[in-house]
C-alpha atoms as a PDB file:
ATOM      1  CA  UNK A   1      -2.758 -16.489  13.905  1.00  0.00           C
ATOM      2  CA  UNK A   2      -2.337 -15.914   9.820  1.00  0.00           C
ATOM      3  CA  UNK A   3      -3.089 -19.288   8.075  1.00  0.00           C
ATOM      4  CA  UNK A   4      -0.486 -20.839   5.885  1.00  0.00           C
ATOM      5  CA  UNK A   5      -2.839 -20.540   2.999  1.00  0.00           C
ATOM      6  CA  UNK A   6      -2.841 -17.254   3.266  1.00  0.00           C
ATOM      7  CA  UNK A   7       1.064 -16.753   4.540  1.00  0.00           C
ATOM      8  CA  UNK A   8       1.956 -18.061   1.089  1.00  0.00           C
ATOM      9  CA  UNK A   9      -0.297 -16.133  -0.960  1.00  0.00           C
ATOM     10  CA  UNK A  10       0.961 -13.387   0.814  1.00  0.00           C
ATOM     11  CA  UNK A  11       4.681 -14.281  -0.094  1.00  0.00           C
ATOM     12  CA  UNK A  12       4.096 -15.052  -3.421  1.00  0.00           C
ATOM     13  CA  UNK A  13       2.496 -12.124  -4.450  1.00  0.00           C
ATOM     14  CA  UNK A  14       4.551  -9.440  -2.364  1.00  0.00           C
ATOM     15  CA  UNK A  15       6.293  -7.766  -5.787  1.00  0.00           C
ATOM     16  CA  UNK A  16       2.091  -7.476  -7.310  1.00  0.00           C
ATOM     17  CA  UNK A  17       0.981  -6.420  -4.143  1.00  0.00           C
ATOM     18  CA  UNK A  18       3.696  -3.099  -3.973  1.00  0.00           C
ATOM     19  CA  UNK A  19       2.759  -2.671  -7.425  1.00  0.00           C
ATOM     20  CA  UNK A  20      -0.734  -2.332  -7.056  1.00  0.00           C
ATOM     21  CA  UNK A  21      -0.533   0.079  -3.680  1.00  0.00           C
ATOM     22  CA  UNK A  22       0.146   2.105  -6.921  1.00  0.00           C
ATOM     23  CA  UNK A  23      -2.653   1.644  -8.534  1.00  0.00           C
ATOM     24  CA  UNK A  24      -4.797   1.972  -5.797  1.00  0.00           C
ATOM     25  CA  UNK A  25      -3.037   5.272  -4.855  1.00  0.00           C
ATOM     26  CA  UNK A  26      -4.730   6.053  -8.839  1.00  0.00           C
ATOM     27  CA  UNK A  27      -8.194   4.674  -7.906  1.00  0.00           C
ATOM     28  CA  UNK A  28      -8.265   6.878  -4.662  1.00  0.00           C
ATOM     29  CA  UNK A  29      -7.370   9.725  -6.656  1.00  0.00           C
ATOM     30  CA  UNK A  30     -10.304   9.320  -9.221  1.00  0.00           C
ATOM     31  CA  UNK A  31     -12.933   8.619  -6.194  1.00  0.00           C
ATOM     32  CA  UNK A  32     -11.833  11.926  -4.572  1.00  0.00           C
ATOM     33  CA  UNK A  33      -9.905  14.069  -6.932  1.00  0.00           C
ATOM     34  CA  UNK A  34      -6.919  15.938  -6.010  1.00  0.00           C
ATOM     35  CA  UNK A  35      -6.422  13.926  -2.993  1.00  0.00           C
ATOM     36  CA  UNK A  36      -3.407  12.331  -3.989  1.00  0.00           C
ATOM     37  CA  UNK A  37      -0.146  14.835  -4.309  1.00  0.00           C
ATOM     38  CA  UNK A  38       1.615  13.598  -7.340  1.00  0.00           C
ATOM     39  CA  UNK A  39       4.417  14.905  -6.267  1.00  0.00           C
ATOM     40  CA  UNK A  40       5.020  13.034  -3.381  1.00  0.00           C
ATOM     41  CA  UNK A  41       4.681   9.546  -5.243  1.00  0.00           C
ATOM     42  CA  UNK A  42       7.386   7.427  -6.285  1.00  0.00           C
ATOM     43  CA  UNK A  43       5.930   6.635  -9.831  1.00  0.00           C
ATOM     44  CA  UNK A  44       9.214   4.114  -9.929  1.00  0.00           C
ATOM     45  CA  UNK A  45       9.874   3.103  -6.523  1.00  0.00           C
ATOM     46  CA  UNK A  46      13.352   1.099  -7.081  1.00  0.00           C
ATOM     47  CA  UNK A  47      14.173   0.807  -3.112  1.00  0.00           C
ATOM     48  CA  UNK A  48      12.550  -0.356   0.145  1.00  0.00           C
ATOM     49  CA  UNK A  49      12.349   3.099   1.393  1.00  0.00           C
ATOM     50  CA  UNK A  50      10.217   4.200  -1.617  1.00  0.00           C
ATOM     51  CA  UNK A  51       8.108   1.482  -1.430  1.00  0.00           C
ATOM     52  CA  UNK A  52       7.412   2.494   2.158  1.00  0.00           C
ATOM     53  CA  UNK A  53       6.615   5.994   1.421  1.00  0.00           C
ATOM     54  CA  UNK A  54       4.235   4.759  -0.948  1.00  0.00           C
ATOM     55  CA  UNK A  55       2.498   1.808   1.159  1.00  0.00           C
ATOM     56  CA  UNK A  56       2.092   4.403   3.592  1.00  0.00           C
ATOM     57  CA  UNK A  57       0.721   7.237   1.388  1.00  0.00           C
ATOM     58  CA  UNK A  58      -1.620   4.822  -0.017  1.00  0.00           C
ATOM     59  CA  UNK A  59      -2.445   3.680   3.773  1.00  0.00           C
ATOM     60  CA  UNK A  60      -3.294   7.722   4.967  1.00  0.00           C
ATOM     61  CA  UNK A  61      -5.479   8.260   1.865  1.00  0.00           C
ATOM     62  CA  UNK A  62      -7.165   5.288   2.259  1.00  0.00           C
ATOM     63  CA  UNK A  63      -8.407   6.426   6.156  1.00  0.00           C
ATOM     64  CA  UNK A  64      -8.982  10.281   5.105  1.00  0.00           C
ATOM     65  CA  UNK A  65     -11.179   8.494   2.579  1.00  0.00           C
ATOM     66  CA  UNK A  66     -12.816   6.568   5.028  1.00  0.00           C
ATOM     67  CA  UNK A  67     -11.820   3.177   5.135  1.00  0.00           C
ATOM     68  CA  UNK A  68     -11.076   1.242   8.330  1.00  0.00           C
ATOM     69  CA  UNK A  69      -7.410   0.170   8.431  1.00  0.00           C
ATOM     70  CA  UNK A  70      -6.485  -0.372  12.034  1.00  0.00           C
ATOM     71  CA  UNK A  71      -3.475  -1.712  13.152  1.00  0.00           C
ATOM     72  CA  UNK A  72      -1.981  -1.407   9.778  1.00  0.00           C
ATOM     73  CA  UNK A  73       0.927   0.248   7.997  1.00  0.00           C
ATOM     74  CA  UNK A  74       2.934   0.545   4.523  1.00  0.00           C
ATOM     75  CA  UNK A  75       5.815  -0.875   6.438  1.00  0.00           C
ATOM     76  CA  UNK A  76       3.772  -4.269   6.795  1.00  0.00           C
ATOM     77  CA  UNK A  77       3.277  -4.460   2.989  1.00  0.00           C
ATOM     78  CA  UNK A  78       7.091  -3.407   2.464  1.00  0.00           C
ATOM     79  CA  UNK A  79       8.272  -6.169   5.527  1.00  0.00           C
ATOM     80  CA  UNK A  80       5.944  -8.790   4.267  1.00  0.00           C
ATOM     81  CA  UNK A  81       4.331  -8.520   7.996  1.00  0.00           C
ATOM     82  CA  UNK A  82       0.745 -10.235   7.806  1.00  0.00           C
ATOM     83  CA  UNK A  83      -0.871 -10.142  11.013  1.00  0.00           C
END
């Protein structure tokens, strides 16, 4: 069960948190380079769909990089889904 503490943080920062799958889409690329394709990347994502594609290109790098992320997916960030 997600605490309210962290419910509301959650909901209050939703609009930073899309933001910064961007940024962290940047970070992965200088740890590994060339394993982001730029062209894929909505540099502007104005709608929930681009968002998505984002959150879950940023989701797929992070696990061919290595990181454990089980059980989640862009659409959570996008759906404000905390589990």
């Amino acid at each position: 069960m997600v605490s309210s503490c962290y419910k509301y943080v959650f909901d209050t920062c939703h609009n930073e948190i899309i933001a910064l799958i961007l940024v962290t889409t940047q970070m992965f690329d200088k740890i590994s380079p060339g394993v982001v394709d730029w062209s894929r990347v909505n540099q502007r994502p104005t709608n929930r769909f681009m968002k998505n594609e984002n959150c879950n290109m940023c989701v797929t790098l992070g696990k061919k990089l290595g990181f454990v992320l089980v059980g989640i997916e862009g659409k959570d960030f996008v759906d404000k889904t905390a589990s």
